[in-house]
PDB file of N, CA and C in Angstrom:
ATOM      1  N   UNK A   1      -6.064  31.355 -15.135  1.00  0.00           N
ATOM      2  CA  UNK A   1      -5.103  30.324 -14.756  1.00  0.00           C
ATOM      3  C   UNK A   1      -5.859  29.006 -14.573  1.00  0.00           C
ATOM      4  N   UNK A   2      -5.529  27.889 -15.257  1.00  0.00           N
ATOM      5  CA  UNK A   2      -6.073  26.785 -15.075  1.00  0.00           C
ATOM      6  C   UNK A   2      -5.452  25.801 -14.174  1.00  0.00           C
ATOM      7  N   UNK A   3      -6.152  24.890 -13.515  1.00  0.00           N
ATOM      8  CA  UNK A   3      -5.259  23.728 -12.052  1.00  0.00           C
ATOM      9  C   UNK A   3      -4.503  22.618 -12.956  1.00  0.00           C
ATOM     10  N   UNK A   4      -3.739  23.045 -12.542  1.00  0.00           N
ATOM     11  CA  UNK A   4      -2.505  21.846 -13.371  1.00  0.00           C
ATOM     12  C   UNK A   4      -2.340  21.140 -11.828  1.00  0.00           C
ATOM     13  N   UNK A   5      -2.300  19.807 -12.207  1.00  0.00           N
ATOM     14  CA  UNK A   5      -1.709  18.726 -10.948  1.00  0.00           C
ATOM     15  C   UNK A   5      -0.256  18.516 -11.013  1.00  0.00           C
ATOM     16  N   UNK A   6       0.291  18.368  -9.449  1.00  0.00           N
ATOM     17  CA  UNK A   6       1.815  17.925  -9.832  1.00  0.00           C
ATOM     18  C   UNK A   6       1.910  17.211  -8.643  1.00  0.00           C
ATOM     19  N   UNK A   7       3.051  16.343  -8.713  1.00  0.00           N
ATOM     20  CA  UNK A   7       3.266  15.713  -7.492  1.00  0.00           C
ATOM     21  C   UNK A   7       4.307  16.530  -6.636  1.00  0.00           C
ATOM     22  N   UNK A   8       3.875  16.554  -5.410  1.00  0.00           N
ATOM     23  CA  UNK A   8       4.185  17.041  -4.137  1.00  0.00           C
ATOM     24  C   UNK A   8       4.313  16.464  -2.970  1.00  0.00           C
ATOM     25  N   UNK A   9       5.489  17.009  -2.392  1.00  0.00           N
ATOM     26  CA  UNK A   9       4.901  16.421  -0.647  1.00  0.00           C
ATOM     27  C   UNK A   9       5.195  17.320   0.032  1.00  0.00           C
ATOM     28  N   UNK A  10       5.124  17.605   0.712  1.00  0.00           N
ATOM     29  CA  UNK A  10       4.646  18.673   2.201  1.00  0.00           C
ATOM     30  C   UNK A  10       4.490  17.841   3.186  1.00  0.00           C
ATOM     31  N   UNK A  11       5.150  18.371   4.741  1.00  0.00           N
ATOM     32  CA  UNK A  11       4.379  18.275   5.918  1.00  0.00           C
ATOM     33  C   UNK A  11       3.092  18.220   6.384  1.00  0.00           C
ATOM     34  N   UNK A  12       2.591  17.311   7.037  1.00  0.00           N
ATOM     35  CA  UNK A  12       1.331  17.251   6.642  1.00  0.00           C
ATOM     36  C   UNK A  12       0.658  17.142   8.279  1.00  0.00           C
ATOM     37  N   UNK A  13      -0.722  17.105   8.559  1.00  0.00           N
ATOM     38  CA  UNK A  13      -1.348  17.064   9.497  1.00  0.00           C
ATOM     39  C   UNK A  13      -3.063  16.341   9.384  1.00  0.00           C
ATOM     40  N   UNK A  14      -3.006  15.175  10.181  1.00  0.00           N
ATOM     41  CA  UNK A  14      -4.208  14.809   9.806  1.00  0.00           C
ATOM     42  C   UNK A  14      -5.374  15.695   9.948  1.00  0.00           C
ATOM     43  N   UNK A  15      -6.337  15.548   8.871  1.00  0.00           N
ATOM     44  CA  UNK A  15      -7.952  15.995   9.394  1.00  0.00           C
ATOM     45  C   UNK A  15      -8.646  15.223   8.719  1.00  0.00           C
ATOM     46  N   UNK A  16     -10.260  14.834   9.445  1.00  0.00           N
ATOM     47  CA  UNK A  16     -10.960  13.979   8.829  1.00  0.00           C
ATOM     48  C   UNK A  16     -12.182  15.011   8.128  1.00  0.00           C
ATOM     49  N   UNK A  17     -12.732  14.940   6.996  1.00  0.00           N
ATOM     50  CA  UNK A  17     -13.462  15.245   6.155  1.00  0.00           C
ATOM     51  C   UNK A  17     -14.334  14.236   5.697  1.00  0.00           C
ATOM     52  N   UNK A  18     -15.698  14.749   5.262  1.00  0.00           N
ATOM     53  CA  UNK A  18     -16.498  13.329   4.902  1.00  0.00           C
ATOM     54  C   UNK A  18     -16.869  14.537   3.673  1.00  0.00           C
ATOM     55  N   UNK A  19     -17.002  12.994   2.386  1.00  0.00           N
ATOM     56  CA  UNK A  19     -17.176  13.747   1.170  1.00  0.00           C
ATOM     57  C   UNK A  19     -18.128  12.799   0.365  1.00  0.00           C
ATOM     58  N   UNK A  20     -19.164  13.645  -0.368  1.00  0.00           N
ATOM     59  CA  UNK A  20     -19.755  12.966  -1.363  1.00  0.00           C
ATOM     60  C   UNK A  20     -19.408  11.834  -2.142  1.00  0.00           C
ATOM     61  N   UNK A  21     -19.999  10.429  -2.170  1.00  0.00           N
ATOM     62  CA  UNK A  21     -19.200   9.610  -2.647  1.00  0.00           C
ATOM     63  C   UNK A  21     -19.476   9.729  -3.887  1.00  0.00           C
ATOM     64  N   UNK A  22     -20.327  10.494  -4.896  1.00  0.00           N
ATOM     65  CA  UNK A  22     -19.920  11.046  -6.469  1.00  0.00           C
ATOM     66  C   UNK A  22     -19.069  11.862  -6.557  1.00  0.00           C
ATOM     67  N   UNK A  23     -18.336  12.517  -5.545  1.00  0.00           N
ATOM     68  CA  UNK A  23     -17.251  13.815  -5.377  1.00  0.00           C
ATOM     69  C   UNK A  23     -15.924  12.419  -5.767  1.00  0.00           C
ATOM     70  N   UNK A  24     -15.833  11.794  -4.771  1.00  0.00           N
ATOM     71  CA  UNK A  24     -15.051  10.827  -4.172  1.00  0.00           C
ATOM     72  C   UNK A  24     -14.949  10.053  -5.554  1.00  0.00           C
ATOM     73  N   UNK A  25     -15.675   9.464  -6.240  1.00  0.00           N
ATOM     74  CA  UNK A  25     -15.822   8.629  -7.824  1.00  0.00           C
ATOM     75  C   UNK A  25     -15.010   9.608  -8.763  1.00  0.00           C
ATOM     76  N   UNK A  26     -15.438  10.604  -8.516  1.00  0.00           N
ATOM     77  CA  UNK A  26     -15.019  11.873  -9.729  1.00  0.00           C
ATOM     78  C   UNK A  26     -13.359  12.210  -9.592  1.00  0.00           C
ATOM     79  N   UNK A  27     -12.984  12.363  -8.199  1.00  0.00           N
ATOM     80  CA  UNK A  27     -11.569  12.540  -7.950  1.00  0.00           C
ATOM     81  C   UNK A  27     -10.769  11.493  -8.408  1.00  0.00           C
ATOM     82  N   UNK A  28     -11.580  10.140  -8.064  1.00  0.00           N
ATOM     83  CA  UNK A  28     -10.394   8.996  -8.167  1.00  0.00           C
ATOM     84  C   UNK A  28     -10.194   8.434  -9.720  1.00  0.00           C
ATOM     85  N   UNK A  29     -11.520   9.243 -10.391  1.00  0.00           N
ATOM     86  CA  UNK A  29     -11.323   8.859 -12.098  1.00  0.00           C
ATOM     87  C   UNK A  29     -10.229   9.928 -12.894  1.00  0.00           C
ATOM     88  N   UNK A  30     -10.288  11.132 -12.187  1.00  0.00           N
ATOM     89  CA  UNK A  30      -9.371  11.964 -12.612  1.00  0.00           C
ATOM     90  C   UNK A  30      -8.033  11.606 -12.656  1.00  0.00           C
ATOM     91  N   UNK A  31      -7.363  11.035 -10.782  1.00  0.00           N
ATOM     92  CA  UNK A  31      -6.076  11.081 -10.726  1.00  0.00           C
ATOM     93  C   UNK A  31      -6.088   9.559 -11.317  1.00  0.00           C
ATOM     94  N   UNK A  32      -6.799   8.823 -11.598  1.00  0.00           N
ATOM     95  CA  UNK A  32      -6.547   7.483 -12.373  1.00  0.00           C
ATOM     96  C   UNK A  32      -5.968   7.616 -13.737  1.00  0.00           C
ATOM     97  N   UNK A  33      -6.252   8.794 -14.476  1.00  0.00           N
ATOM     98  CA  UNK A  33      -6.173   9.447 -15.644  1.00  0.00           C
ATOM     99  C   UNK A  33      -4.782   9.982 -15.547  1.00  0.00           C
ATOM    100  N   UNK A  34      -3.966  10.467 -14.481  1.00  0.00           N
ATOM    101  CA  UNK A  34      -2.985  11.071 -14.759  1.00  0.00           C
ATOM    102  C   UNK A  34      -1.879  10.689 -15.560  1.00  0.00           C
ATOM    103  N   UNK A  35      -0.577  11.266 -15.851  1.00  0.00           N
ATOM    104  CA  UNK A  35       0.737  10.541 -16.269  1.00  0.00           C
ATOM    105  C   UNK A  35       1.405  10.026 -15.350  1.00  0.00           C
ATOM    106  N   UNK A  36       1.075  10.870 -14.329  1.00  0.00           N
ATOM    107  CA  UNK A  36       2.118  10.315 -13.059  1.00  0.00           C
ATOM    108  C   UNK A  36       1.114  10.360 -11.746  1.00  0.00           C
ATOM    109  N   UNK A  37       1.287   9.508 -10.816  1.00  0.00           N
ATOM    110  CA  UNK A  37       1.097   8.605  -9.090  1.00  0.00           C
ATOM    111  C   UNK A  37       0.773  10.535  -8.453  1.00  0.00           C
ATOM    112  N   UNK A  38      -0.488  10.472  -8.459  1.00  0.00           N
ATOM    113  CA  UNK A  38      -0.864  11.617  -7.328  1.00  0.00           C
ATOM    114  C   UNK A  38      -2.339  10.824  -6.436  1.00  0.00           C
ATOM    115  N   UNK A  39      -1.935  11.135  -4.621  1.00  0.00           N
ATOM    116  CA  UNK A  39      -2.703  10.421  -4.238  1.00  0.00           C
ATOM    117  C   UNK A  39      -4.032  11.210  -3.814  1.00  0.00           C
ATOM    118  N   UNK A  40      -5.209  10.924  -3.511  1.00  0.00           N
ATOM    119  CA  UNK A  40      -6.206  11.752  -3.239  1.00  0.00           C
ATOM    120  C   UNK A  40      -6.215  12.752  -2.600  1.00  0.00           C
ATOM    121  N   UNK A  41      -5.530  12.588  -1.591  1.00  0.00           N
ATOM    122  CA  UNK A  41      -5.004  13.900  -0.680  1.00  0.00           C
ATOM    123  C   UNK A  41      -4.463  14.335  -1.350  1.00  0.00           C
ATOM    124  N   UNK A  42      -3.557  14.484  -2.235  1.00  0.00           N
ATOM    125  CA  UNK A  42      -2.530  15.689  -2.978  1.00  0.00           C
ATOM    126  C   UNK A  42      -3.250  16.126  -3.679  1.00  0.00           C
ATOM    127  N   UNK A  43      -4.487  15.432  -4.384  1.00  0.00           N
ATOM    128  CA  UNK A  43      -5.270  16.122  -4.609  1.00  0.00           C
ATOM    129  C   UNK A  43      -6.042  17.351  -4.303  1.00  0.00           C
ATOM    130  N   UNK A  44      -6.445  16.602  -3.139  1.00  0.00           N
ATOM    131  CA  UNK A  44      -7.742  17.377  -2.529  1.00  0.00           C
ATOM    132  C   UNK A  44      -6.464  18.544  -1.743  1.00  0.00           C
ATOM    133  N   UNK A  45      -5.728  18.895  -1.641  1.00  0.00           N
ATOM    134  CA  UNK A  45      -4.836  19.570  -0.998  1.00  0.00           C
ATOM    135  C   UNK A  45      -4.801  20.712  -2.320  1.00  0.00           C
ATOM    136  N   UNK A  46      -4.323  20.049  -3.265  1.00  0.00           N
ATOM    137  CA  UNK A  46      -4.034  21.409  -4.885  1.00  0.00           C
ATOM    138  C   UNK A  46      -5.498  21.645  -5.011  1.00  0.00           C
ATOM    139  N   UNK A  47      -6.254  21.117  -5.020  1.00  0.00           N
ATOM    140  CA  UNK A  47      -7.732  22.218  -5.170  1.00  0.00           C
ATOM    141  C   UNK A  47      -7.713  22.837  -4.353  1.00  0.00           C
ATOM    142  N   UNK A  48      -7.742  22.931  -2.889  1.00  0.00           N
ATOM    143  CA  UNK A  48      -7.714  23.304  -2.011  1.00  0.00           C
ATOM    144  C   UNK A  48      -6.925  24.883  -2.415  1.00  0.00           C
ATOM    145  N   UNK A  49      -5.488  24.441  -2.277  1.00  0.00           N
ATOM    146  CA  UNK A  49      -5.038  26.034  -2.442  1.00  0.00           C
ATOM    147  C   UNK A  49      -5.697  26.429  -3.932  1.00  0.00           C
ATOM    148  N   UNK A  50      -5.871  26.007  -4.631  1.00  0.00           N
ATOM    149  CA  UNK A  50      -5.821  26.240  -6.093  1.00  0.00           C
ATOM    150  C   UNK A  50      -7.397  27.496  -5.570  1.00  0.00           C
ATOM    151  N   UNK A  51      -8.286  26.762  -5.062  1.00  0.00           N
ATOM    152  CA  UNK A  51      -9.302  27.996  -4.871  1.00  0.00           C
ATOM    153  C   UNK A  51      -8.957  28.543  -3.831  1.00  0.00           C
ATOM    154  N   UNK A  52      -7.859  28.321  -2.905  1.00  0.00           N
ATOM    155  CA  UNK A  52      -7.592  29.912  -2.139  1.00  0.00           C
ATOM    156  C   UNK A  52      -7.059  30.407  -2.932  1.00  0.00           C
ATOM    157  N   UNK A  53      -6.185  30.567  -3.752  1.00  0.00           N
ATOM    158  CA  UNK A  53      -5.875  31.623  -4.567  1.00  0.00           C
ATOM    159  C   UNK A  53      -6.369  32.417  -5.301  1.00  0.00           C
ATOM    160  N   UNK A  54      -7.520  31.330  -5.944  1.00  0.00           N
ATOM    161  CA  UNK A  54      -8.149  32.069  -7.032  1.00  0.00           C
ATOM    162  C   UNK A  54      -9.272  32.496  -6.753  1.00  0.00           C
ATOM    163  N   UNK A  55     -10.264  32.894  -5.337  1.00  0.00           N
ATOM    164  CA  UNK A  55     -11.516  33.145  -5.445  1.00  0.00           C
ATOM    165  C   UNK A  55     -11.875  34.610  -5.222  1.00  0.00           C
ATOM    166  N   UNK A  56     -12.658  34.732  -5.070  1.00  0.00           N
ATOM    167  CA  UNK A  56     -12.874  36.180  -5.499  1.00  0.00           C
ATOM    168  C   UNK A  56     -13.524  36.795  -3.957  1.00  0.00           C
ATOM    169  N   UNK A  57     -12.780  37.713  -3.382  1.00  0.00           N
ATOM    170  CA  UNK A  57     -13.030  38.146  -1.660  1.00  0.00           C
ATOM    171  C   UNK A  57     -14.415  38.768  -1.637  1.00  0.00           C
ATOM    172  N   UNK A  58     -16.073  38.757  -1.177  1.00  0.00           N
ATOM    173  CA  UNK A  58     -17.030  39.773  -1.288  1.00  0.00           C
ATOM    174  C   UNK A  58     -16.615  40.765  -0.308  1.00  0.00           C
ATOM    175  N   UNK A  59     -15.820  41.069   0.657  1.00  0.00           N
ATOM    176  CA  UNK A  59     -15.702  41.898   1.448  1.00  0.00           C
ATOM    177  C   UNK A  59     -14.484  41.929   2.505  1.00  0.00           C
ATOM    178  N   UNK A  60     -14.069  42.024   3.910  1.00  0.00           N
ATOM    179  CA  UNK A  60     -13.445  42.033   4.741  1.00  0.00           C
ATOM    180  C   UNK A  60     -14.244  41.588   6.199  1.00  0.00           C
ATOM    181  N   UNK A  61     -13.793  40.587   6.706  1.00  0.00           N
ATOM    182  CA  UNK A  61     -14.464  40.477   7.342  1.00  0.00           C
ATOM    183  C   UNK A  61     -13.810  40.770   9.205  1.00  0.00           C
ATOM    184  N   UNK A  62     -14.137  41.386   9.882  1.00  0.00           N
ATOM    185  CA  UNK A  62     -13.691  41.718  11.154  1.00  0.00           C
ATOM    186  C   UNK A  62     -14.140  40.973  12.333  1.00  0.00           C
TER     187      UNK A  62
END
């Protein structure tokens, strides 16, 4: 399954994160690229689930 972007909104809750500013260059050239208005956070939100879904569990943890 590959990350397709879409626009969304959801309820939301602040948190502050500090991120690589080549991470930060790389995101904002992507959604600059889009067809349609997605903002960094909606971004960083669809990766977000996009690898909870898709990663792979090593174990259970208790």
């Amino acid at each position: 399954m590959s990350f397709k972007l879409r626009p969304d909104k959801k309820e939301t809750e602040n948190k502050t994160i500090r991120f690589p500013l080549p991470l930060i260059d790389r995101i904002e050239q992507t959604i600059a690229n889009e067809d349609f208005s997605i903002s960094f956070s909606g971004f960083v939100i669809q990766a977000c689930e996009y690898a909870l879904e898709n990663m792979e569990h090593t174990g259970t943890k208790k």
